[in-house]
Protein backbone atom coordinates (compact mmCIF):
# COMPACT_ATOMS: atom_id res chain seq x y z
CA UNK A 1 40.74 -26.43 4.19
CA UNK A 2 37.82 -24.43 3.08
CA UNK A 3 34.10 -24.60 4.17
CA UNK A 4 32.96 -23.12 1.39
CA UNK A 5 31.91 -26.64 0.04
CA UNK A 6 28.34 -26.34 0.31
CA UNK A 7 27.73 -27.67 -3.35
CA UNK A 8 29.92 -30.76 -2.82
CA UNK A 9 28.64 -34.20 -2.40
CA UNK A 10 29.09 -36.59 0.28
CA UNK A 11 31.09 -39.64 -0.32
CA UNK A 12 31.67 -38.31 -4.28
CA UNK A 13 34.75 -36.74 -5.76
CA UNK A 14 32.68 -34.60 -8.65
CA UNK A 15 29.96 -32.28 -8.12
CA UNK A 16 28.04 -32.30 -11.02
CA UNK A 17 27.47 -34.28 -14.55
CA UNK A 18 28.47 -32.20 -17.40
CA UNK A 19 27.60 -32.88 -20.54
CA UNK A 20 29.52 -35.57 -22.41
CA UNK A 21 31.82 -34.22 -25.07
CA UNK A 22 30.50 -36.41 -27.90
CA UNK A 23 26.04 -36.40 -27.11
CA UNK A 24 26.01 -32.82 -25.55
CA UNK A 25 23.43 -34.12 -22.81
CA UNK A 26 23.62 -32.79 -19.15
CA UNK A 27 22.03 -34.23 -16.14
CA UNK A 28 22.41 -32.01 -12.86
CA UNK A 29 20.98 -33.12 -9.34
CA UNK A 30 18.25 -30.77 -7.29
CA UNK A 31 19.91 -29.71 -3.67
CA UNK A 32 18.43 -31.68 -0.59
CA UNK A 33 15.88 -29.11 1.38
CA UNK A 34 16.60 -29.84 4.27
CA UNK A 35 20.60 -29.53 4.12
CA UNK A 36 21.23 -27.81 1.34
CA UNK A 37 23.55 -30.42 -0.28
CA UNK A 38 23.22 -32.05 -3.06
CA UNK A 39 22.51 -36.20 -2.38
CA UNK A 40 24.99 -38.80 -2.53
CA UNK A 41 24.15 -40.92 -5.76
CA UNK A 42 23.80 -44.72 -5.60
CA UNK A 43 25.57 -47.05 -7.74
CA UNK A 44 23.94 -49.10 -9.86
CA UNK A 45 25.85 -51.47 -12.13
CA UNK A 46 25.43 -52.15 -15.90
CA UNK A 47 26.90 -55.30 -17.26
CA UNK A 48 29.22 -54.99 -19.67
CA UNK A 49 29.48 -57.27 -22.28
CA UNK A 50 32.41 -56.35 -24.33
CA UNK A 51 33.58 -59.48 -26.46
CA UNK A 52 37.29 -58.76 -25.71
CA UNK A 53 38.28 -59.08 -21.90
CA UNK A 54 41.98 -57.63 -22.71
CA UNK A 55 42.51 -54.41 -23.73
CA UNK A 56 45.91 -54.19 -25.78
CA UNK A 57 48.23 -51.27 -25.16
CA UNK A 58 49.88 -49.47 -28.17
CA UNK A 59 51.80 -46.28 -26.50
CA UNK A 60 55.01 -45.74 -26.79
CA UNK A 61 55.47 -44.64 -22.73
CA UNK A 62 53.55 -47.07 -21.40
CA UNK A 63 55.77 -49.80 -20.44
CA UNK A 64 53.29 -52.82 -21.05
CA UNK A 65 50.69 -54.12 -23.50
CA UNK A 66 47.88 -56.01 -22.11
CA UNK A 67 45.40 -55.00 -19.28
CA UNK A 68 42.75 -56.76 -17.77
CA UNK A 69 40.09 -53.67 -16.36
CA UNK A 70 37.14 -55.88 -14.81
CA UNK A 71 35.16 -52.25 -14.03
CA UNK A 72 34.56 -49.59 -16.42
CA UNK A 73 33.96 -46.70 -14.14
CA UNK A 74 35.10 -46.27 -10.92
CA UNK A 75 33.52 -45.99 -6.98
CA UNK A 76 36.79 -44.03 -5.90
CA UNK A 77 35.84 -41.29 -7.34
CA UNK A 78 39.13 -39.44 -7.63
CA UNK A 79 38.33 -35.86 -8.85
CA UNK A 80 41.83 -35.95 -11.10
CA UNK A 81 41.55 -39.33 -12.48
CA UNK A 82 42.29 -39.29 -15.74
CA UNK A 83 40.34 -42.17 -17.02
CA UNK A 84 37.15 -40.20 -16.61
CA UNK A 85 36.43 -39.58 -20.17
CA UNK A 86 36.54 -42.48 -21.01
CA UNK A 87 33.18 -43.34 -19.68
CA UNK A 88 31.78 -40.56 -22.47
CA UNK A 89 32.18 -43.36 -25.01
CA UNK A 90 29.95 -45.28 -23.11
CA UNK A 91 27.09 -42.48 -23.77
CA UNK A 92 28.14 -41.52 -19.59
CA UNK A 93 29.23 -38.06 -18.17
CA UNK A 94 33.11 -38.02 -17.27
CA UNK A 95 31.41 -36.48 -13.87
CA UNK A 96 29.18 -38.28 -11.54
CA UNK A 97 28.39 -40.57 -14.04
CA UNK A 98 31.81 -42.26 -13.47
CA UNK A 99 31.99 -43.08 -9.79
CA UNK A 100 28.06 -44.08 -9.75
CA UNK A 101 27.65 -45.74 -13.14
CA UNK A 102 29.79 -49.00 -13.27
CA UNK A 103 30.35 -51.75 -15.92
CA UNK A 104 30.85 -54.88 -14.66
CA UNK A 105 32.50 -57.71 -16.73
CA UNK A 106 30.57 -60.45 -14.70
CA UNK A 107 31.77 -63.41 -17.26
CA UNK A 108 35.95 -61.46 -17.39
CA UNK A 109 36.88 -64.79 -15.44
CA UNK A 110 35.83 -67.21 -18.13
CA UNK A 111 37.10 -64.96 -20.95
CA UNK A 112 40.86 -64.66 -19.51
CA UNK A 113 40.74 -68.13 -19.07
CA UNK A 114 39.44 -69.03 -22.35
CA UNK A 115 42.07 -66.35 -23.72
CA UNK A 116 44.72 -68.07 -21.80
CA UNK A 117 43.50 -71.55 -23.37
CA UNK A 118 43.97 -70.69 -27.11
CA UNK A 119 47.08 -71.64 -28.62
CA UNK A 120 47.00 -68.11 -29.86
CA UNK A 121 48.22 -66.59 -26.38
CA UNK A 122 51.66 -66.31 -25.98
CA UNK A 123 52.34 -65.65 -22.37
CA UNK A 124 53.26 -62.24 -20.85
CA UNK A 125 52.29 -59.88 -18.00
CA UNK A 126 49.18 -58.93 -17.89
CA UNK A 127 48.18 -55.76 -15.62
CA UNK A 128 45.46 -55.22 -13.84
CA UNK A 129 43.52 -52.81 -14.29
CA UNK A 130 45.36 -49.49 -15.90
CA UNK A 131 42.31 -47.57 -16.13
CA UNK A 132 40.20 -48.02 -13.20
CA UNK A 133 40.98 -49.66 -10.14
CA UNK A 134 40.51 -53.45 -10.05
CA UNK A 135 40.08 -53.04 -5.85
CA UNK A 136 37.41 -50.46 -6.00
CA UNK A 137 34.62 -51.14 -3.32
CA UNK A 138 32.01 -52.97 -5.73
CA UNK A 139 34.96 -55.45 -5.67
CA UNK A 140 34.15 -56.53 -1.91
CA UNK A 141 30.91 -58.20 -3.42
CA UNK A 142 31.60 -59.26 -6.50
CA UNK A 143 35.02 -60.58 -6.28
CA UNK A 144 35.46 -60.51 -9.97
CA UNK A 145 39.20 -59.53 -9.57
CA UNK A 146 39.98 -62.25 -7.55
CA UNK A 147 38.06 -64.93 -10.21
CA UNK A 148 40.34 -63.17 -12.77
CA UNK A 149 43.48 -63.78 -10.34
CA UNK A 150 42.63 -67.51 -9.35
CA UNK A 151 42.80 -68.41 -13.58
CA UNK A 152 46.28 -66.45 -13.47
CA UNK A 153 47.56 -68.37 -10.83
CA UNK A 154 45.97 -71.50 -12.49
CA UNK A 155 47.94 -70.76 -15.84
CA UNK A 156 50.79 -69.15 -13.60
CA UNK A 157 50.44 -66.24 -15.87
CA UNK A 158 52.28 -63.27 -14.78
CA UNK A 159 50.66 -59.92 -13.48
CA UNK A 160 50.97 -56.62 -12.32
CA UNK A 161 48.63 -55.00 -10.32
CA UNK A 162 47.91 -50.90 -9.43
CA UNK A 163 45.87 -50.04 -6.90
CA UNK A 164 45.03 -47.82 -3.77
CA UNK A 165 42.43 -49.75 -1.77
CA UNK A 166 43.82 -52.18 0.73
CA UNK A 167 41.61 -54.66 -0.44
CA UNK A 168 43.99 -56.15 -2.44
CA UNK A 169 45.18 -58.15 1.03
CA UNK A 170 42.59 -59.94 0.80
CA UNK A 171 43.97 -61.96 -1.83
CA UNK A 172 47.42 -62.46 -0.42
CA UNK A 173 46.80 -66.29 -0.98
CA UNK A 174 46.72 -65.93 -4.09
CA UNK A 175 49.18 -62.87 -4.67
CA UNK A 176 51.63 -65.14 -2.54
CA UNK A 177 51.00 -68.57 -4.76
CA UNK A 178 51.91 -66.64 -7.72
CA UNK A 179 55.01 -64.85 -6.10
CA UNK A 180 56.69 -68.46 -5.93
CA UNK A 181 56.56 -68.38 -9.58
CA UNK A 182 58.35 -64.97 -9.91
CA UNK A 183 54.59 -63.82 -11.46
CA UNK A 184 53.08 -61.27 -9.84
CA UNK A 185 54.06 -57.13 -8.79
CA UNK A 186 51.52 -54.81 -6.63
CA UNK A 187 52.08 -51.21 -7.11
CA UNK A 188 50.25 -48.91 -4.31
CA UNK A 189 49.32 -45.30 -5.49
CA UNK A 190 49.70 -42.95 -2.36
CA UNK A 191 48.68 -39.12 -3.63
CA UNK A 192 48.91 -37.59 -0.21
CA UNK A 193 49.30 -38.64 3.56
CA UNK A 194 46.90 -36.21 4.79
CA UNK A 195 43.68 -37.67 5.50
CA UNK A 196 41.85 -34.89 4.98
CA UNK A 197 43.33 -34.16 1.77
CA UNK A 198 42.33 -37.89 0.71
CA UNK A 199 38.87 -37.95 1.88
CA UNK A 200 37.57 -34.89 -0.76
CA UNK A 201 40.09 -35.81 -3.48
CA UNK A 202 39.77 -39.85 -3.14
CA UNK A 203 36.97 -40.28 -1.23
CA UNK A 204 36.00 -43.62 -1.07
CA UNK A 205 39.78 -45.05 -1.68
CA UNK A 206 41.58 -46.21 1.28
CA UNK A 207 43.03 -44.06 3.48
CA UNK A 208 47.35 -43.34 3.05
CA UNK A 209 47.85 -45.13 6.10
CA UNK A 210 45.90 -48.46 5.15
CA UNK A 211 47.59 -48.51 1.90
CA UNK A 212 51.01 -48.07 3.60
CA UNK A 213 50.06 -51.00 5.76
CA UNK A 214 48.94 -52.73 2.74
CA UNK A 215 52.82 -52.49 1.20
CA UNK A 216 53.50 -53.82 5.19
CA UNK A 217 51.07 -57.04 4.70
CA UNK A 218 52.16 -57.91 0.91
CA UNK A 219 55.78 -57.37 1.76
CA UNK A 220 55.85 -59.61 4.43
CA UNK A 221 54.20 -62.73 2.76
CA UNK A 222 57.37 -61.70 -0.06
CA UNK A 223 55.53 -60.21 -2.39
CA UNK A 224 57.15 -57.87 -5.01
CA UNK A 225 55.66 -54.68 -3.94
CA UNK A 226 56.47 -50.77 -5.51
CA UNK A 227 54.74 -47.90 -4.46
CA UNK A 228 53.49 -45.08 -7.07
CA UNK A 229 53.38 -41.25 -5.96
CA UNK A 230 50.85 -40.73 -8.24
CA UNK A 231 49.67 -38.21 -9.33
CA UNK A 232 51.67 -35.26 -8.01
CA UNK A 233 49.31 -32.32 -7.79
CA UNK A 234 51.68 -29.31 -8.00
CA UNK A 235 51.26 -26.62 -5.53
CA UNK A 236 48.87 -28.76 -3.62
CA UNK A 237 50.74 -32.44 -2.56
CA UNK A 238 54.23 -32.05 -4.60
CA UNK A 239 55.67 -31.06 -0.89
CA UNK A 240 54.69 -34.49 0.22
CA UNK A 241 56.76 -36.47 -1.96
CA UNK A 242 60.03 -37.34 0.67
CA UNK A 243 57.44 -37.86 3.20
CA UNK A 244 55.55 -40.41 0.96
CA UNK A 245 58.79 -42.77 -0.40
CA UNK A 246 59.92 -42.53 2.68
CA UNK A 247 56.96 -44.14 4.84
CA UNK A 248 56.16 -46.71 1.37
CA UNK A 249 59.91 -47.69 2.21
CA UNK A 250 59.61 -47.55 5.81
CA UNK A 251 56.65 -50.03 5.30
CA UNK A 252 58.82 -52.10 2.52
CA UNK A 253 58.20 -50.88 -0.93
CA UNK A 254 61.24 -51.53 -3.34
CA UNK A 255 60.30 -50.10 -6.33
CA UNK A 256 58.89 -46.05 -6.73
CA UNK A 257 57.71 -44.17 -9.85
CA UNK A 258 55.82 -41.15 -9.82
CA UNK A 259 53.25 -39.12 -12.23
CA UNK A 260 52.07 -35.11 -12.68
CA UNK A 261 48.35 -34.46 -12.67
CA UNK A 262 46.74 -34.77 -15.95
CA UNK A 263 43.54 -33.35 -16.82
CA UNK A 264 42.23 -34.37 -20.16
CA UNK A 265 38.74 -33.12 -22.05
CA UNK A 266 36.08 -33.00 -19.35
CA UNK A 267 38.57 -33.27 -16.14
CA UNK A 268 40.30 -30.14 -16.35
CA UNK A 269 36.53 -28.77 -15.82
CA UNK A 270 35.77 -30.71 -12.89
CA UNK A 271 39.08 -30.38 -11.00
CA UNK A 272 38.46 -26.32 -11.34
CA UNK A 273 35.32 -26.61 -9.66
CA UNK A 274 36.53 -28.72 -7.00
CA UNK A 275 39.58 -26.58 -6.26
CA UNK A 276 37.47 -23.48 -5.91
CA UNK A 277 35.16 -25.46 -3.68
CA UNK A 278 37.82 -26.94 -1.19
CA UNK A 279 40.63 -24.68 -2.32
CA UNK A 280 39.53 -21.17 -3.16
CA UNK A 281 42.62 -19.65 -2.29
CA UNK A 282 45.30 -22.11 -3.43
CA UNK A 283 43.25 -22.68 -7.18
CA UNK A 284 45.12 -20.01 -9.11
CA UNK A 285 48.63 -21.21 -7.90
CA UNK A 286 47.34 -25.06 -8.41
CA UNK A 287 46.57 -24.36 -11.97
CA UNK A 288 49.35 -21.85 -12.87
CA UNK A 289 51.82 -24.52 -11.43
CA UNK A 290 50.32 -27.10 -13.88
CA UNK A 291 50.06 -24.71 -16.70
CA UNK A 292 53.78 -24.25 -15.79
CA UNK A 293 54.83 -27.81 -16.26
CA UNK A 294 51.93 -28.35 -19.31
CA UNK A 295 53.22 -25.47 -21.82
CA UNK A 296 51.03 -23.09 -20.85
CA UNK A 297 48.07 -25.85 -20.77
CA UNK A 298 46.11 -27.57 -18.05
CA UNK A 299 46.60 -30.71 -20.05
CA UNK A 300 49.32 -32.15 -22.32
CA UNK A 301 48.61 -35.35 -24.10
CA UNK A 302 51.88 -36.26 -26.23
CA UNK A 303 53.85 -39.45 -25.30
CA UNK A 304 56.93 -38.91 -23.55
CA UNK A 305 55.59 -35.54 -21.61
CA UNK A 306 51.83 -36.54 -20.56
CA UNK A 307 52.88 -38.62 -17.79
CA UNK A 308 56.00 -36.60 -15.59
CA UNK A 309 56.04 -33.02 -17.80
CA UNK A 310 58.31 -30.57 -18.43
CA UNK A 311 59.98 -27.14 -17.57
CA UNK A 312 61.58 -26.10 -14.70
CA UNK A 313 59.01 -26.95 -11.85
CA UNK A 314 58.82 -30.29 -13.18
CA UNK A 315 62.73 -30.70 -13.82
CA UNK A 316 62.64 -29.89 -10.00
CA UNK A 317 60.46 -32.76 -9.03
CA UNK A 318 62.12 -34.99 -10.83
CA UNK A 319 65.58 -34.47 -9.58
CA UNK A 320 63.66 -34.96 -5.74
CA UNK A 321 62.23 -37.74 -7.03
CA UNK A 322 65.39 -39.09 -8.63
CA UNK A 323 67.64 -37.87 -5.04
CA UNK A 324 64.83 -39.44 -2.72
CA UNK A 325 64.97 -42.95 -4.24
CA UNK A 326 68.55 -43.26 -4.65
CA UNK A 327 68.91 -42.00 -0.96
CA UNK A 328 66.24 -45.04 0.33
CA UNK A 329 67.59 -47.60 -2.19
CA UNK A 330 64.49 -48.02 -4.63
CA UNK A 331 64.72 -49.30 -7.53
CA UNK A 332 68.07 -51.20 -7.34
CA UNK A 333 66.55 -53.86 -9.94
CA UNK A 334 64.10 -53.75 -12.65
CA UNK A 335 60.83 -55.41 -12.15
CA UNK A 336 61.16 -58.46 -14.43
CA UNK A 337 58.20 -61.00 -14.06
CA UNK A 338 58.43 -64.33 -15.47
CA UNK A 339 56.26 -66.37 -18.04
CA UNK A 340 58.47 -69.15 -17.45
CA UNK A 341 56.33 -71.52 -15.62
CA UNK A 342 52.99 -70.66 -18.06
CA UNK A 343 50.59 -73.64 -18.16
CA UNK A 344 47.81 -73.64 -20.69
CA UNK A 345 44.37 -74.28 -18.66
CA UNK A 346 41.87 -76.32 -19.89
CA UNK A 347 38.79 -74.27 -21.39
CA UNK A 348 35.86 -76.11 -20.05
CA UNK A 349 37.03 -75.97 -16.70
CA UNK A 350 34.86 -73.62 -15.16
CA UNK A 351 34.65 -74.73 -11.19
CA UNK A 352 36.74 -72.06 -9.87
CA UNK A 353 33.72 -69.73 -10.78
CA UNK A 354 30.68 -69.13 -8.70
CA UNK A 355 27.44 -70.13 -10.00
């Protein structure tokens, strides 16, 4: 790994705050005196008081339609995530801005419940989050997820949860309530098993080997549990992808799925900068490997080839990927939750809920 990181911030996967794409405005941060660094921002939280608690999901490759995101933004900081622009429409920078500037649905809870108590709802899986992760550390305090999770298992309303902080074991009484009803799925994203790697790409996720043992804990209580290689960064972590399904199965994953880096609008910017800050001299055969699986692009957005690619580098990784699970014996059965045992909860019944 590099030292030539001198412009990198502690604790944060982006260096700077461009401007956003839609306002123009840029906010940059002065470099400590003393070290030379630029400071590690604090988060401050925004509520967010969207009337709508689900968001409904209209792609064609995206194999569900609700999703339940209590946090807009996202502590993790993962310099490739690409749900960063989506803070720009918030009047936010998809940089810093993202991992220090969170929306908190405070009142999500009641909403899901009061969704789940009109007539109108006709049960089905609901995932949690699909943007940004539901675990992230605000989560320890708040506990907004786990509100959300206690009126699920109240309704026994199926869900589907992706994350890569083993915080989610915290809730294994509830995860494991809802398991009896054939209800819930946990999927664990593992990028990399390098802790270095992790700790300037993701760094304030958990680290590869707590998520493994987080597959360990939920599997153990009988918890559906899948692990996600996600995303593949070619020419940096696509090399890890045997070693990764094979410790998720090792630690008793039965499901795997995979995705290829994708770096829409602002992103592709600020994963350039933060290869030639960590990764000077792998950058150009980083981004030549995506432009090799993106037609030529460092981003390709259309349904059916945003998510795994396509070309010959990516027809490579897919046949691993495609070997490697059929050689551990993932994905023997589909994931099929059940709305079978759905009860409607009564609206006004708000004691669950801290006051």
């Amino acid at each position: 790994m590099s030292d030539s990181i001198q412009n990198s911030i502690r604790g944060r996967g982006a260096s700077d705050n461009p401007g956003n794409r839609f306002e123009g405005y840029y906010t940059d941060y002065d470099l400590d005196d003393e070290t030379g660094e630029k400071p590690s921002q604090d988060t401050k939280l925004i509520p967010d008081d969207s009337n709508e608690i689900l968001s409904e999901n209209d792609s064609p490759d995206i194999p569900f339609t609700y999703s339940l995101n209590p946090y807009r933004g996202c502590e993790h900081g993962c310099i490739y995530c690409y749900a960063r622009p989506t803070h720009e429409y918030l009047g936010f920078s998809a940089g810093l801005d993202f991992e220090s500037r969170i929306m908190v649905k405070y009142d999500a809870a009641q909403k899901i419940r009061s969704t789940f108590a009109s007539p109108k709802w006709m049960p089905e899986p609901i995932v949690f989050s699909g943007v940004t992760d539901p675990y992230q550390p605000i989560e320890g305090e708040l506990e907004i997820t786990r509100d959300c999770l206690e009126v699920c298992m109240e309704a026994r309303n199926p869900v589907s949860i992706i994350t890569k902080n083993y915080r989610v074991t915290r809730d294994i009484d509830l995860l494991e309530k809802l398991s009896k009803y054939n209800a819930v799925h946990v999927t664990l994203s593992v990028t990399t098993l390098d802790r270095d790697l992790a700790r300037v790409m993701e760094p304030r996720t958990s680290q590869p080997p707590r998520r493994l043992k987080a597959i360990e804990r939920l599997t153990k209580k009988g918890i559906s549990v899948g692990v996600n290689v996600a995303p593949i960064v070619p020419g940096l972590t696509d090399h890890e992808l045997p070693d990764i399904l094979e410790a998720a199965k090792d630690a008793g994953a039965t499901y795997a799925g995979y995705t290829i880096v994708r770096l829409p609008y602002g992103v592709k910017d600020l994963f350039q900068d933060w290869l030639k800050q960590h990764f000077p001299n792998r950058k150009e055969k980083v981004l030549n490997r995506i432009r090799n699986i993106r037609s030529g692009k460092l981003n390709e957005s259309e349904f059916g080839q945003r998510f795994h690619g396509e070309g010959e580098f990516a027809d490579q990784i897919r046949n691993l990927f495609n070997i490697q699970t059929e050689r551990l014996g993932f994905n023997e059965e589909p994931v099929k939750l059940s709305t079978k045992y759905f009860k409607r909860p009564e609206e006004g019944q708000l004691n669950l809920f801290k006051t």
